[in-house]
Each structure stands twice: as C-alpha cells, then as structure tokens.
C-alpha atoms as a PDB file:
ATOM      1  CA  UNK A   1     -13.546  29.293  54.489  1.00  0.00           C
ATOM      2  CA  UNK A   2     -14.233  32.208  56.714  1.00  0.00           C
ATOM      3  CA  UNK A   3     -14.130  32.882  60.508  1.00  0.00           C
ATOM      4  CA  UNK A   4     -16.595  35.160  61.763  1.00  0.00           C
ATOM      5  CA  UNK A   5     -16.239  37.118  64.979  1.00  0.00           C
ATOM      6  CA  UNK A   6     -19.812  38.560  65.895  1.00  0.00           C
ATOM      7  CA  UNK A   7     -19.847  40.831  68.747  1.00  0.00           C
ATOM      8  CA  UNK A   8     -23.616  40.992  70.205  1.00  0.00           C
ATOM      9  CA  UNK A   9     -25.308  42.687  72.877  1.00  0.00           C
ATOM     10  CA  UNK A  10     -26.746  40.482  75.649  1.00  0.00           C
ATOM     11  CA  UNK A  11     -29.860  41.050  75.358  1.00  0.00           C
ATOM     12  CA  UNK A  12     -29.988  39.470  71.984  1.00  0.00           C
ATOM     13  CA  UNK A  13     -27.435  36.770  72.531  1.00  0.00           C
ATOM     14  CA  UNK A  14     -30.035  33.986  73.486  1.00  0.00           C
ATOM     15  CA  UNK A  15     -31.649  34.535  70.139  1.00  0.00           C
ATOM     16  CA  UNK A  16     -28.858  34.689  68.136  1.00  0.00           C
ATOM     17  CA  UNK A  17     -27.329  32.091  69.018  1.00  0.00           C
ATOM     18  CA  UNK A  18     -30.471  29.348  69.097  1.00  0.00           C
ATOM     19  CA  UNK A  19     -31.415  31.168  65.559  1.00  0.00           C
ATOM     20  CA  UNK A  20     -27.579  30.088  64.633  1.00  0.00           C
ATOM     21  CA  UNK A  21     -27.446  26.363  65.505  1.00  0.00           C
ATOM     22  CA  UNK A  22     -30.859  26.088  64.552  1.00  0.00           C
ATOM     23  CA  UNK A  23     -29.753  26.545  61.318  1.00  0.00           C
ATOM     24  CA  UNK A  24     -26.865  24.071  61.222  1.00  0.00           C
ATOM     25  CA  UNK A  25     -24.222  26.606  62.448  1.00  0.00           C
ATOM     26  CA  UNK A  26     -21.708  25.591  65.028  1.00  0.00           C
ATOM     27  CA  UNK A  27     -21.376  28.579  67.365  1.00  0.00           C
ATOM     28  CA  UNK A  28     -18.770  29.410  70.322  1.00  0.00           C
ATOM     29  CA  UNK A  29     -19.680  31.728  72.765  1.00  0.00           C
ATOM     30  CA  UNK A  30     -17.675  34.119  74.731  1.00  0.00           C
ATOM     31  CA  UNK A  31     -18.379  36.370  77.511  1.00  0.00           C
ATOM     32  CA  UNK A  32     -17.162  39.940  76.885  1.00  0.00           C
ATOM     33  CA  UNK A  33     -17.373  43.437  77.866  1.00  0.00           C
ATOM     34  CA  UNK A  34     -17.687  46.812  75.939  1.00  0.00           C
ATOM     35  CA  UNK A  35     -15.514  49.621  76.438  1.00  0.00           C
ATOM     36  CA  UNK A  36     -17.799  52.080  76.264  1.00  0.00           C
ATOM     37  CA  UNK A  37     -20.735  51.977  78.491  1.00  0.00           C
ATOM     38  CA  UNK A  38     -18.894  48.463  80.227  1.00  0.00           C
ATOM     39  CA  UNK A  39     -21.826  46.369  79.560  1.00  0.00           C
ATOM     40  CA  UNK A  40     -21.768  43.167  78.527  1.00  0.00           C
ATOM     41  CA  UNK A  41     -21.840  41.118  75.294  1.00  0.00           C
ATOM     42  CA  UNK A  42     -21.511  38.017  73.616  1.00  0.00           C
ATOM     43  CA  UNK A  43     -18.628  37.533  71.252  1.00  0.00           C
ATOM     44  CA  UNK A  44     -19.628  34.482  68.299  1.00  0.00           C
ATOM     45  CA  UNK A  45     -16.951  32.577  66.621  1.00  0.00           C
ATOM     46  CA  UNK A  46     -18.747  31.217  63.747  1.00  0.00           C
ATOM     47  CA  UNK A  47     -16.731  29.172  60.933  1.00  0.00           C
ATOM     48  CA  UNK A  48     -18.395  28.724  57.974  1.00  0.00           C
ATOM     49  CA  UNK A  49     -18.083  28.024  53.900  1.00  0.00           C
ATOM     50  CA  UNK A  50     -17.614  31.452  52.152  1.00  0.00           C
ATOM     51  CA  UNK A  51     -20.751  30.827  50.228  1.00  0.00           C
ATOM     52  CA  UNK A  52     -22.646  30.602  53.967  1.00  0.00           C
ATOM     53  CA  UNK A  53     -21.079  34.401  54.966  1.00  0.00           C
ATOM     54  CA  UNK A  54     -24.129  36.660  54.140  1.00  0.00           C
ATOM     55  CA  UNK A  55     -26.368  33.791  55.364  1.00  0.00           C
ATOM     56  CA  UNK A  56     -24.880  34.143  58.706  1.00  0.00           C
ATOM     57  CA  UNK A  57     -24.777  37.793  59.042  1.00  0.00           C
ATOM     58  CA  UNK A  58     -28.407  37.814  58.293  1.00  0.00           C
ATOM     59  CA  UNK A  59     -29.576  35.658  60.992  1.00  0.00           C
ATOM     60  CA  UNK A  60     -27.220  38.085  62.953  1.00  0.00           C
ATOM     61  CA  UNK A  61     -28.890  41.220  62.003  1.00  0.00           C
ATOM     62  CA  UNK A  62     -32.457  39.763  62.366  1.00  0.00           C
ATOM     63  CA  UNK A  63     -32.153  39.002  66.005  1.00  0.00           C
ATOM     64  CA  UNK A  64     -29.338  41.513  66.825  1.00  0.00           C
ATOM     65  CA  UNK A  65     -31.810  45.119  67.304  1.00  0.00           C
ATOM     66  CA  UNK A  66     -30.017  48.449  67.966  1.00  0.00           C
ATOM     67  CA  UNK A  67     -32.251  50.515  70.715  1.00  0.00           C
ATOM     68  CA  UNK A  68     -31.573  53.317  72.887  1.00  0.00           C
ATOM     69  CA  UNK A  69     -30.761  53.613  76.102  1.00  0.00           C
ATOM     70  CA  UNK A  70     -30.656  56.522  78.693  1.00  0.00           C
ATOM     71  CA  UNK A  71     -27.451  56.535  80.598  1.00  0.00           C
ATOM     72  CA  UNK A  72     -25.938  58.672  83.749  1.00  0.00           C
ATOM     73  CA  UNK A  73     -23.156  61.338  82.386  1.00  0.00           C
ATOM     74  CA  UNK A  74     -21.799  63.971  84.424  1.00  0.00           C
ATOM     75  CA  UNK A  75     -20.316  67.363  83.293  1.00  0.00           C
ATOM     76  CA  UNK A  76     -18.109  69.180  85.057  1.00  0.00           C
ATOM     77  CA  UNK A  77     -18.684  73.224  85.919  1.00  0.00           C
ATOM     78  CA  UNK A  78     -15.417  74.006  87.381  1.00  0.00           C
ATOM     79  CA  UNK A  79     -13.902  74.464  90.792  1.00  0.00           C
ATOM     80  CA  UNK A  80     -14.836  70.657  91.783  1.00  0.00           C
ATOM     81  CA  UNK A  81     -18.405  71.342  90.382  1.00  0.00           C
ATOM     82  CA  UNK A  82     -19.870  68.082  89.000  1.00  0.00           C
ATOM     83  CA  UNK A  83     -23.414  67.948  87.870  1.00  0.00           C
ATOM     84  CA  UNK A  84     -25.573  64.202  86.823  1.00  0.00           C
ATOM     85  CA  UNK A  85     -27.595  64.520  83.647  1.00  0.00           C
ATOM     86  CA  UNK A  86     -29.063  61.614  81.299  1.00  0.00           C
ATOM     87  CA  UNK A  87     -27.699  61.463  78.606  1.00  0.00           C
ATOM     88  CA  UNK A  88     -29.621  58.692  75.699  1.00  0.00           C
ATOM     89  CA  UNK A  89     -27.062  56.263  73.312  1.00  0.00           C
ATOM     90  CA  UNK A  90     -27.640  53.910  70.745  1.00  0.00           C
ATOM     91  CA  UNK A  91     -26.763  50.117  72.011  1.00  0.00           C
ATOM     92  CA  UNK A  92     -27.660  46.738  70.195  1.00  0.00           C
ATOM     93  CA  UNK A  93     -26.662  45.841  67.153  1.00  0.00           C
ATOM     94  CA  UNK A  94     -23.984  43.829  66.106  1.00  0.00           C
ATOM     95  CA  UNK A  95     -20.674  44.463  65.191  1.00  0.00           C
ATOM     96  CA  UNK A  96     -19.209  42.063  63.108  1.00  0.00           C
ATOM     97  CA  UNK A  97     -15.737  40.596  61.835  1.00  0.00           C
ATOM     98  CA  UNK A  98     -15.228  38.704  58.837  1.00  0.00           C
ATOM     99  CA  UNK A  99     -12.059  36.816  58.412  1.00  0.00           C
ATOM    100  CA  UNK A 100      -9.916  34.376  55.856  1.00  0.00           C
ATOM    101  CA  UNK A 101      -9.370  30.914  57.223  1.00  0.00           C
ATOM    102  CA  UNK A 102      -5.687  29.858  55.642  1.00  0.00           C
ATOM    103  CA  UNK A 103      -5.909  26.137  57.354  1.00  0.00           C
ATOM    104  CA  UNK A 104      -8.705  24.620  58.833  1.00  0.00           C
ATOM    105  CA  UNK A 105      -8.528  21.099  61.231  1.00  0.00           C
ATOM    106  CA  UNK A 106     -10.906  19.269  63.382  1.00  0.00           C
ATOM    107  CA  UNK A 107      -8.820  17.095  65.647  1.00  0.00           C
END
C-alpha cells in the first residue's frame, strides 16, 4: 500500500478532487500555503493499492495545469532605492509525494 501526499494549486483543487472520488478514491483535503509566492493550495492524502499509484497520479496531472503568472518583485538600487517591476513565474502543477504504508487500519 502507498500513501500519497499531492500538493495542488487551488485553482485546480475542485477538479482534482471530484475527478478523484469519482473514480473510487477516498481523498482528504487540507488547506495549505506555499512558501514561495504564499498562495494557497490543497494538500491530498490519497491511500491507495500500489498497483492504483500511476492511476492516481494521472488523474492528478490531467486536472492539475502549470500556467504563468505575473507577480510584483522589487529590486533594490541602493541608498534606500526600491523600484516595483513584474516579474512572470510558473504556478500550477502538482507536486507530488509517494510513500510506503508499513501498517494500515480502519477503526
């Protein structure tokens, strides 16, 4: 058995995740936030049969599109001289975890 941590922008978390249990796949949600640009995500804990892995990560990659996005950055000239330019990053995506499950229980 595996345990699958899918980290997904939310944009595409709605999609994912009704794509997921559409297919039989019990999915938990959590609410997180990047580091980097401090948007948020959706982290999936997905457990599932080894022989379901690259099933899974399909459906994941199908609904999970990477797209860019202009952001604010600011560069700095010297002597307290700060200047705001746009600067364009990749977001979307998915970044994905794949994990042995040692003991598995339902109680």
């Amino acid at each position: 058995m595996k345990l699958i941590f899918a980290i997904v922008n939310n944009d595409d978390s709605s999609m994912v995740s009704s794509n997921l249990t559409k297919e039989g796949y019990s999915v938990t949600k959590l609410a997180t936030t990047g580091g980097f640009l401090r948007e948020g995500n959706t982290t999936f804990i997905i457990g599932v049969d080894d022989s379901k892995v690259d099933t899974v990560m399909e459906i994941i990659a199908k609904y999970s599109k990477k797209r860019t996005q202009v952001v604010p950055s600011s560069a700095s000239y010297g002597a307290g001289l700060y200047t705001a330019f746009p600067v364009e990053v990749t977001v979307g995506g998915a970044t994905l975890f794949v994990l042995d499950v040692e003991r598995f229980e339902k109680l």
